[in-house]
N, C-alpha and C. Protein backbone atom coordinates (compact mmCIF):
# COMPACT_ATOMS: atom_id res chain seq x y z
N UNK A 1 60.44 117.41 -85.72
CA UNK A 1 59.54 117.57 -86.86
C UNK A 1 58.68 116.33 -86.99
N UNK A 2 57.45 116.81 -87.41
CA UNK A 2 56.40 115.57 -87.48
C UNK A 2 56.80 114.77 -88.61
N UNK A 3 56.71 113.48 -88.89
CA UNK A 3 56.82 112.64 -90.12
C UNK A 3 55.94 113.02 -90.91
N UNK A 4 54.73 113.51 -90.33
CA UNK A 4 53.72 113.21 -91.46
C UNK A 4 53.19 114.75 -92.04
N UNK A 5 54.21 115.70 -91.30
CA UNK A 5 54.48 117.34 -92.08
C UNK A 5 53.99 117.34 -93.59
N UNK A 6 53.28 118.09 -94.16
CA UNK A 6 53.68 118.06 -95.62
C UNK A 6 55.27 118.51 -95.76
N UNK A 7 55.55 118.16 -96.84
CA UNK A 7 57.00 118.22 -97.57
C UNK A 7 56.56 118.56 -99.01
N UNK A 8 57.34 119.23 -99.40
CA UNK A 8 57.17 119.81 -101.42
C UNK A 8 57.54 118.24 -101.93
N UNK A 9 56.91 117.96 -103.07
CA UNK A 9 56.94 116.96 -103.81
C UNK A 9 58.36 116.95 -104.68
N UNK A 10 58.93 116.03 -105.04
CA UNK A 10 60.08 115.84 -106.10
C UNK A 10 59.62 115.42 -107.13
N UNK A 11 60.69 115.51 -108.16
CA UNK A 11 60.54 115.34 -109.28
C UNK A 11 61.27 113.81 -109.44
N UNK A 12 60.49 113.16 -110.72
CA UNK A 12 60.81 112.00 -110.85
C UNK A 12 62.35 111.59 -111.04
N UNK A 13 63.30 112.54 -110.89
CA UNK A 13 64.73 112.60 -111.40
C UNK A 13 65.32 112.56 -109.91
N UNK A 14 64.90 113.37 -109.00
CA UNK A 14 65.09 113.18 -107.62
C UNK A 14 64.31 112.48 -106.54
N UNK A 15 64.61 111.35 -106.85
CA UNK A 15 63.83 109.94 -105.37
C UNK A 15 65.18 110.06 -104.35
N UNK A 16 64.45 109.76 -103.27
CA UNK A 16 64.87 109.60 -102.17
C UNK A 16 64.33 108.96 -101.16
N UNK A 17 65.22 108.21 -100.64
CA UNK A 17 64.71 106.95 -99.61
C UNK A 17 65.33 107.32 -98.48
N UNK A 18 64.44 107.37 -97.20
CA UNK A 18 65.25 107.18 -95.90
C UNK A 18 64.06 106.91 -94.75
N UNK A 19 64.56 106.05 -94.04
CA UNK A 19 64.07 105.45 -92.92
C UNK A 19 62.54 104.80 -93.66
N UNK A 20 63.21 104.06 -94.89
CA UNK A 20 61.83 103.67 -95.42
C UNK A 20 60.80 104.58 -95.76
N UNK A 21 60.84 105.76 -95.79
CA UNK A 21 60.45 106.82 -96.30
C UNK A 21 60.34 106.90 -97.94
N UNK A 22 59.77 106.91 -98.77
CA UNK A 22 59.94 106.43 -100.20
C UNK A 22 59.00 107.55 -100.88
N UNK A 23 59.96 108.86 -101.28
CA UNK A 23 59.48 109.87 -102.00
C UNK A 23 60.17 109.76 -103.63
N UNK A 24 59.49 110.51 -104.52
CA UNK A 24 59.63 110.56 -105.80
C UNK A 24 58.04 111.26 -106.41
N UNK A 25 58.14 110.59 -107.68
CA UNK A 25 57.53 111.16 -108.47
C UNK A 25 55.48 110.44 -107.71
N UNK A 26 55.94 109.82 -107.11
CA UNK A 26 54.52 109.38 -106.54
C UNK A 26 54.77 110.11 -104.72
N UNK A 27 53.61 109.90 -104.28
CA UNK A 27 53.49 110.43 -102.73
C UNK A 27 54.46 109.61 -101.83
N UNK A 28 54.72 110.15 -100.88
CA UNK A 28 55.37 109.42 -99.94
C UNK A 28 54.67 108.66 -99.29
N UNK A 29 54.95 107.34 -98.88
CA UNK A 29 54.38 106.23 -97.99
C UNK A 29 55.12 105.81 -97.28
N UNK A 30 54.40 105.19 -95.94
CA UNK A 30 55.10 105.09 -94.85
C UNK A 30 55.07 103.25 -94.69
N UNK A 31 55.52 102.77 -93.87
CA UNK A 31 55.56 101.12 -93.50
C UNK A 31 54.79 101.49 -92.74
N UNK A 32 54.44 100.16 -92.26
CA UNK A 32 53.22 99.51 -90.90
C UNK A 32 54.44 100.19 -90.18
N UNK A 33 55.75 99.51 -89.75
CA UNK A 33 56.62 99.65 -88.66
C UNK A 33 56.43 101.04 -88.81
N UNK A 34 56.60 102.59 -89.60
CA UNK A 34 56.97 103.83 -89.37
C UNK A 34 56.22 104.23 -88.94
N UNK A 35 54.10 103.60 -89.14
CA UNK A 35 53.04 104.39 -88.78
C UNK A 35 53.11 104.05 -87.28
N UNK A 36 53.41 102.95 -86.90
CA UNK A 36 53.27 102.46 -85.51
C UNK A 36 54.07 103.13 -84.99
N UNK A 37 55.39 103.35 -84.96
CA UNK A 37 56.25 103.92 -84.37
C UNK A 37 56.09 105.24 -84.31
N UNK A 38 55.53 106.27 -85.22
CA UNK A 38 54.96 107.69 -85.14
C UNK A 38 54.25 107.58 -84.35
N UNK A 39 52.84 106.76 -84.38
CA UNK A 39 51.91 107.33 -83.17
C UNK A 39 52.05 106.35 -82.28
N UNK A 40 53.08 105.58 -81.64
CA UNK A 40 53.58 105.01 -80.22
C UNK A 40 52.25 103.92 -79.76
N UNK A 41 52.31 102.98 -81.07
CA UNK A 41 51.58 101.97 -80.96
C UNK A 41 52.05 101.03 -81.50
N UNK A 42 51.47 99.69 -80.86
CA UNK A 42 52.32 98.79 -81.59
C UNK A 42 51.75 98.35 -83.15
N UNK A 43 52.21 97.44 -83.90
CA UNK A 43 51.71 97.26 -85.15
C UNK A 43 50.40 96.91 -85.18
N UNK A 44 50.62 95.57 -83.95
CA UNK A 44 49.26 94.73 -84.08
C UNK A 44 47.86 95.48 -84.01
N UNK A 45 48.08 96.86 -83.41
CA UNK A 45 47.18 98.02 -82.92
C UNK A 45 46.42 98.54 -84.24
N UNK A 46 47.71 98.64 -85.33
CA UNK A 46 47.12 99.05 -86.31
C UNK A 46 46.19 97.95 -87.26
N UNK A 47 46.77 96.93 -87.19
CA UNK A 47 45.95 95.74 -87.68
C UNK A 47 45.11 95.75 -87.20
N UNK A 48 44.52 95.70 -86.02
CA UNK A 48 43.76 95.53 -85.40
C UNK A 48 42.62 96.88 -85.69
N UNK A 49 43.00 98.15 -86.12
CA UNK A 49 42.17 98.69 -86.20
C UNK A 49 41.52 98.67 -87.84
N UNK A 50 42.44 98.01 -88.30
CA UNK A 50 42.11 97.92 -90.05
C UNK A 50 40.88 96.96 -90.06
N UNK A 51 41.37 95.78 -89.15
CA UNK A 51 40.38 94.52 -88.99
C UNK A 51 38.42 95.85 -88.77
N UNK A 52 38.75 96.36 -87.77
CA UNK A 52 37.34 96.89 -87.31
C UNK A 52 36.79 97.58 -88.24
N UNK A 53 37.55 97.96 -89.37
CA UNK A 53 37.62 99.14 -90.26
C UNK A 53 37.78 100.69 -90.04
N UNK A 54 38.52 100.91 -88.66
CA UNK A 54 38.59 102.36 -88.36
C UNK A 54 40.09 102.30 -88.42
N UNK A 55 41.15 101.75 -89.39
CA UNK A 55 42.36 102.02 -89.21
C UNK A 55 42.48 103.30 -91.05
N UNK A 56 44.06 103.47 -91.19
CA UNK A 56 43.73 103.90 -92.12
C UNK A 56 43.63 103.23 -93.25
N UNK A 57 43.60 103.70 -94.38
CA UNK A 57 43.57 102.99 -96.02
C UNK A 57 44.79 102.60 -96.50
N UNK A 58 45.23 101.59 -96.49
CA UNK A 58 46.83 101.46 -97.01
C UNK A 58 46.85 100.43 -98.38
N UNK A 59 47.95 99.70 -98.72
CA UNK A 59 47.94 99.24 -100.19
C UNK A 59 48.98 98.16 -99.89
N UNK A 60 49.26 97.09 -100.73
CA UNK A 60 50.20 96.13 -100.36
C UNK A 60 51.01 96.27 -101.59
N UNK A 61 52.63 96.09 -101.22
CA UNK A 61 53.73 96.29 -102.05
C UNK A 61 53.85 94.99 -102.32
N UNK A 62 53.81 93.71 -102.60
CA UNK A 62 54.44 92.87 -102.62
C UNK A 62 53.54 92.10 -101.33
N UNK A 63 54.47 91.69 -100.43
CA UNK A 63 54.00 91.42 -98.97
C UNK A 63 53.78 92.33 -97.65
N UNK A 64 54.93 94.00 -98.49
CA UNK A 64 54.56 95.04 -97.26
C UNK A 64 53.82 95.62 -97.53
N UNK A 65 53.12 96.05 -96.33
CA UNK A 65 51.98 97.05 -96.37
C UNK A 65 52.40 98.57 -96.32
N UNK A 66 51.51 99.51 -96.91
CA UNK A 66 52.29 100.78 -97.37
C UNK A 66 51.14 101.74 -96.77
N UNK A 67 51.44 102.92 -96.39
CA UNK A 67 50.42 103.69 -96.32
C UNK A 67 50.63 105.07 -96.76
N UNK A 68 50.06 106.09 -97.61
CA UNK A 68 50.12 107.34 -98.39
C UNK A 68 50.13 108.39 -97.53
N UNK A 69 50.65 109.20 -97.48
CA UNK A 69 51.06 109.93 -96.06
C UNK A 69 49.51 111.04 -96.07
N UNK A 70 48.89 111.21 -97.12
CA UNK A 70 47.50 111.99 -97.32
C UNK A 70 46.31 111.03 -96.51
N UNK A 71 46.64 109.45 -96.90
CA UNK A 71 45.60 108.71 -96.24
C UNK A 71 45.71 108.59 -94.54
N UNK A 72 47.41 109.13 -94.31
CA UNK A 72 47.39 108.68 -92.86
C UNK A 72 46.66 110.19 -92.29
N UNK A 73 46.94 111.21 -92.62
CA UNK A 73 45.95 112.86 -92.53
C UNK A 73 44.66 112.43 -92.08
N UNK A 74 43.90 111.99 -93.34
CA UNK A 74 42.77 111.59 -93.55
C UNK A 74 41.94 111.09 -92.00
N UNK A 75 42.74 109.65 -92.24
CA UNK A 75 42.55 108.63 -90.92
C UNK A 75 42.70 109.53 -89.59
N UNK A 76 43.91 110.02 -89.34
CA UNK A 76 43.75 110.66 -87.88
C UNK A 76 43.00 112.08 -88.11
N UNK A 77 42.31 112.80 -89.03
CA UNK A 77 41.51 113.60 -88.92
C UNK A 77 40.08 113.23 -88.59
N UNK A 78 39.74 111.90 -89.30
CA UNK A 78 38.55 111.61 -88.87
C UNK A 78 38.25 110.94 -86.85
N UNK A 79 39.27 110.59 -87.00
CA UNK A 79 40.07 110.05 -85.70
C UNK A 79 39.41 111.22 -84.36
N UNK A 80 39.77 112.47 -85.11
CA UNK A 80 39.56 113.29 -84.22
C UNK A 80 38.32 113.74 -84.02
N UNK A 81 37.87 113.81 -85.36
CA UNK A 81 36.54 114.30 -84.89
C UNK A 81 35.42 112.93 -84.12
N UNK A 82 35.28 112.50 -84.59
CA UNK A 82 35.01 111.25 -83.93
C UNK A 82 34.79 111.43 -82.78
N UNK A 83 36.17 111.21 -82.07
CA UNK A 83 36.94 111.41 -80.83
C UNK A 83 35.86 112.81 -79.87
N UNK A 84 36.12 113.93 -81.10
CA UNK A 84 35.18 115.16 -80.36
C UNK A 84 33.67 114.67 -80.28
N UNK A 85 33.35 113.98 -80.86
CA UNK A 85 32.25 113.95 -80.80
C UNK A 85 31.67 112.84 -79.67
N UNK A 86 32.26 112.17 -79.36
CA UNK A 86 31.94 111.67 -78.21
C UNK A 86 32.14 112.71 -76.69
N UNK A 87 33.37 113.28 -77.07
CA UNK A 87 33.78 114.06 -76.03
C UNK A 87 32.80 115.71 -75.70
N UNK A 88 31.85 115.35 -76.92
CA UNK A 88 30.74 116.79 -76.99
C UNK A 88 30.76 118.08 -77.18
N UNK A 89 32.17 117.73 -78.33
CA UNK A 89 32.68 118.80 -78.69
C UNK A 89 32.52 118.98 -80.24
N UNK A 90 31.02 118.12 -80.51
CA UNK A 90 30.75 118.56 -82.03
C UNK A 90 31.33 117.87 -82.80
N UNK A 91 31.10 117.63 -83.81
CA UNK A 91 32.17 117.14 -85.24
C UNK A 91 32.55 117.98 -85.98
């Protein structure tokens, strides 16, 4: 199963944490380490694409960086078209 599947939302009475996974009454967000490790890149990859501004939109907890599992959608949807559109397959 994909990580970044939609899942039904919980209620603020039922949170649940796993593999840094952090659902509740707000969206689920992922770590730098979970996004990298989903799409089989390393971190610095993702930094690196934040630096250019084509990574996705994320938020800082403290000192970790977080990302909204709608913004990571977002990011690899535009990702793709993009992608098609070089490849001349339209946007």
């Amino acid at each position: 199963m994909n990580t970044f599947e939609n899942t039904a939302e919980t209620s603020t009475a039922d949170v649940h944490h796993d593999s840094n996974v952090v659902q509740g009454a707000f969206e689920a967000s992922y770590s730098l380490k979970d996004l990298a490790s989903e799409l089989h890149v390393s971190e610095q990859t993702i930094y690196d694409l934040r630096t250019q501004g084509r990574g996705p939109v994320g938020f800082r907890v403290g000192r970790c960086l977080r990302f909204r599992r709608s913004e990571i959608e977002a990011w690899l949807a535009r990702l793709e078209e993009e992608d098609a559109g070089r490849q001349g397959g339209g946007a």
